[in-house]
Protein backbone atom coordinates (compact mmCIF):
# COMPACT_ATOMS: atom_id res chain seq x y z
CA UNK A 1 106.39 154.40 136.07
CA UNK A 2 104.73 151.39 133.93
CA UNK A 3 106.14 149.17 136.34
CA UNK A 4 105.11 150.21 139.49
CA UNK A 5 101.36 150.93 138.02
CA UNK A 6 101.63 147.51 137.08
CA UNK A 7 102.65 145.92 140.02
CA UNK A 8 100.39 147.71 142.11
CA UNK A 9 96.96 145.66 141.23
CA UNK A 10 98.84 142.54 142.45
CA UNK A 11 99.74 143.64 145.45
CA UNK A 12 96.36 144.70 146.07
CA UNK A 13 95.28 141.13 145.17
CA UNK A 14 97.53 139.68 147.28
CA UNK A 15 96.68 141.71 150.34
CA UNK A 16 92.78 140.77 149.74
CA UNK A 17 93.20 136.90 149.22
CA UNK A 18 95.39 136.71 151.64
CA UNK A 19 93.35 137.26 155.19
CA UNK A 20 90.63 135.18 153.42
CA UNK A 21 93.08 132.04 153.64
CA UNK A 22 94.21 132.34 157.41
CA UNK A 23 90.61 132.58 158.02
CA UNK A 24 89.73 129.54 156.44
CA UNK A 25 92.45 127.64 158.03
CA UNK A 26 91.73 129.28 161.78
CA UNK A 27 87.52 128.77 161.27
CA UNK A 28 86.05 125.35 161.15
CA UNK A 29 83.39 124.64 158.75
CA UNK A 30 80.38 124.93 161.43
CA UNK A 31 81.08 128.46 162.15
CA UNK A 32 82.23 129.75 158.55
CA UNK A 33 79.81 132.92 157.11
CA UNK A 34 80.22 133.01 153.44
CA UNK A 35 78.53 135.74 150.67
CA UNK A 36 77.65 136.19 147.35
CA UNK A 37 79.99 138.66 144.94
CA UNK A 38 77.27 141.87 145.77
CA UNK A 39 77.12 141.10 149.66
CA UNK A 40 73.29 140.63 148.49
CA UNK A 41 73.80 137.00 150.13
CA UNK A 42 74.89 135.72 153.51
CA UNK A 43 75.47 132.29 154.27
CA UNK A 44 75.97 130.95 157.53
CA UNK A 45 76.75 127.93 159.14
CA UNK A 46 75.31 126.60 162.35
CA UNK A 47 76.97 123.58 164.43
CA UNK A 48 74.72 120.28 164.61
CA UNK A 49 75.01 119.25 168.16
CA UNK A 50 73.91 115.82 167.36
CA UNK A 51 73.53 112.77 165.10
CA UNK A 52 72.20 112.75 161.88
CA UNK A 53 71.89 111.81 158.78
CA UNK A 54 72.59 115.73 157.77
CA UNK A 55 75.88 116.72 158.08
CA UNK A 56 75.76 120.52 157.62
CA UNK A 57 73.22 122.93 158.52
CA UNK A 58 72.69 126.59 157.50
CA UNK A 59 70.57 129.84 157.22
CA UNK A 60 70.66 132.06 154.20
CA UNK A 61 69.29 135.67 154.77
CA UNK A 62 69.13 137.96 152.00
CA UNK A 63 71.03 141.26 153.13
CA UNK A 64 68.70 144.21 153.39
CA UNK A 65 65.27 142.25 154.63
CA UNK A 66 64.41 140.18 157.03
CA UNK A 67 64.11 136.93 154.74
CA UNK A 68 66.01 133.75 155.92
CA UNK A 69 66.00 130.33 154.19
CA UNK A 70 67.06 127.16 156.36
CA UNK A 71 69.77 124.68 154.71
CA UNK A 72 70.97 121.52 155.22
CA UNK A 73 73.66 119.34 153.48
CA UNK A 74 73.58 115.77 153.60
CA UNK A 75 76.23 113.27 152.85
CA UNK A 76 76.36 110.61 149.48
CA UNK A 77 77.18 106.73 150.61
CA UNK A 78 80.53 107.18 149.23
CA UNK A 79 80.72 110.73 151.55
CA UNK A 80 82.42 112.33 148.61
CA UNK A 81 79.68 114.51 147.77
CA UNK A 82 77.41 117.26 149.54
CA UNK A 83 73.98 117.29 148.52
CA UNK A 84 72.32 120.56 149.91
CA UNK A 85 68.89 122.14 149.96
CA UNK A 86 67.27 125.75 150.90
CA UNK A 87 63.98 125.64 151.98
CA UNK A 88 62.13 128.89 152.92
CA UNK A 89 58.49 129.18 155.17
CA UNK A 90 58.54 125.03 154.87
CA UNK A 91 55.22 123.65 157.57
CA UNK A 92 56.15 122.16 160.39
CA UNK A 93 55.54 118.35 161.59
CA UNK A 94 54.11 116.02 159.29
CA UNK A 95 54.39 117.18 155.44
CA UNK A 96 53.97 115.38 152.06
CA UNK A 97 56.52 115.02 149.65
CA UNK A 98 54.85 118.00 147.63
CA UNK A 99 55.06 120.54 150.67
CA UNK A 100 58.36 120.17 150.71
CA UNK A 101 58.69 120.72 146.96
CA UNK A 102 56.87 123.79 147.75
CA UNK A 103 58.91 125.39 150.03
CA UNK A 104 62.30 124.05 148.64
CA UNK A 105 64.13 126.95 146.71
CA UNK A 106 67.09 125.50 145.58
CA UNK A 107 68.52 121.71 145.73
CA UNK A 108 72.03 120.23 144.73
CA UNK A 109 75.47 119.49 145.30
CA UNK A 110 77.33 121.84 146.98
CA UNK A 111 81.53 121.92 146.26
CA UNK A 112 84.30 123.68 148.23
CA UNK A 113 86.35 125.53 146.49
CA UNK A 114 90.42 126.60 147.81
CA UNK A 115 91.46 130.07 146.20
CA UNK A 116 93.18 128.33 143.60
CA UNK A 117 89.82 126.56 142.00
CA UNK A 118 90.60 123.20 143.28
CA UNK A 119 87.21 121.70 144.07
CA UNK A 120 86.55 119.42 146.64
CA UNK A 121 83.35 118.31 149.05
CA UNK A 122 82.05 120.40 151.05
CA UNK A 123 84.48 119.96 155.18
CA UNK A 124 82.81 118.38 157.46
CA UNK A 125 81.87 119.46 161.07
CA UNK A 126 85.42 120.16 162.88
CA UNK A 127 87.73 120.63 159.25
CA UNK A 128 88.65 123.89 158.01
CA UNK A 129 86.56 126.03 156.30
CA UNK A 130 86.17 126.24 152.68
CA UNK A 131 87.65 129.32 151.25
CA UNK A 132 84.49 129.51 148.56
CA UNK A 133 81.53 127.40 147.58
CA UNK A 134 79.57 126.77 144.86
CA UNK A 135 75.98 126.10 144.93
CA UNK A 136 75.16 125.58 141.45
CA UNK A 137 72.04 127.58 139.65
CA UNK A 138 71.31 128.93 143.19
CA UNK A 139 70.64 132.36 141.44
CA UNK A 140 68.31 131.43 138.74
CA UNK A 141 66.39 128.79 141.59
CA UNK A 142 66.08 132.00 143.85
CA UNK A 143 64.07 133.39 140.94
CA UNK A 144 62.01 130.79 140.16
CA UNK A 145 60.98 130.22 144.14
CA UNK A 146 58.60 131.41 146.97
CA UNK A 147 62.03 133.59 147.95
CA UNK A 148 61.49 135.94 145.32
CA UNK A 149 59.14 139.10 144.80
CA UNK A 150 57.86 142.21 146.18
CA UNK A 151 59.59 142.44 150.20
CA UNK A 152 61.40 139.76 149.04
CA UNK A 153 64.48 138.61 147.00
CA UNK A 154 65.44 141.13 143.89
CA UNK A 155 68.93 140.62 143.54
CA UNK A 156 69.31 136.75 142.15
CA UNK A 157 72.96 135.43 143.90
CA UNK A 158 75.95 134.19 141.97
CA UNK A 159 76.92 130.72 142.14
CA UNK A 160 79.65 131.12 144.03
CA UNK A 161 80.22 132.52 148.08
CA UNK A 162 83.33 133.54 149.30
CA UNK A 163 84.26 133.01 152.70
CA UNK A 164 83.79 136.43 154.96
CA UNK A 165 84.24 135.41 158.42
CA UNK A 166 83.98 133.05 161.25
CA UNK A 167 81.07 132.89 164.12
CA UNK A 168 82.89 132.59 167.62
């Protein structure tokens, strides 16, 4: 009896990781949707369609309202690093350095993650999908930003998203 009460948890582990990896392998990073550990979060990648010096580009909508953020990623020199940023209700055409301080509600590097914890940079346009990523402090950023409030954000993210799906 102790041994099949103990076995069962890891089969149910093993039955949850495991459609999360033949996703990431059959989605490419432009189409992967990722959330936070309460579904509170969605993050989803858009393709780019042209040239630029950003190499990623997403939307994160807070579940449950109708609040979206735009993000983009852009390459280091050395391309082994992803620095993102989420910017929500940002003006449009010509804006001072301080606007977009304004309207930026979280900035850093963002890391890929496999389901073992190796860490990587985020994939590129065309590679596999990340199983997770980590967006570090995006929770405690959320709170301190224009995203937050009344009709707003009131569930701050964890770090971490886990890879939910693919857009076709």
């Amino acid at each position: 009896m102790m041994t099949k009460l103990a076995s069962t948890p890891l089969v149910t582990l093993a039955w949850a990781v495991a459609p999360v990896a033949v996703q990431a392998e059959e989605c490419a990073q432009e189409k992967a949707v990722y959330v936070d550990m309460d579904n509170a979060y969605e993050l989803r990648f858009e393709p780019m369609g042209s040239e630029s010096s950003v190499s990623n580009r997403f939307k994160l909508a807070v579940r449950n309202t109708n609040i979206v953020a735009d993000g983009i990623v852009m390459r280091t020199d050395d391309h082994l690093r992803a620095d993102g940023r989420i910017m929500f209700e940002c003006p449009e055409g010509d804006v001072t350095g301080a606007d977009l301080r304004a309207c930026t509600v979280w900035q850093g590097m963002v890391y890929a993650s496999d389901l073992k914890g190796h860490i990587r940079a985020l994939p590129a346009e065309g590679e596999s999908a990340a199983d997770r990523l980590f967006l570090p402090a995006l929770g405690p950023s959320i709170q301190k930003s224009s995203l937050w409030g009344k009709g707003k954000a009131t569930v701050a993210p964890w770090d971490v998203l886990s890879l939910k799906g693919c857009n076709q």
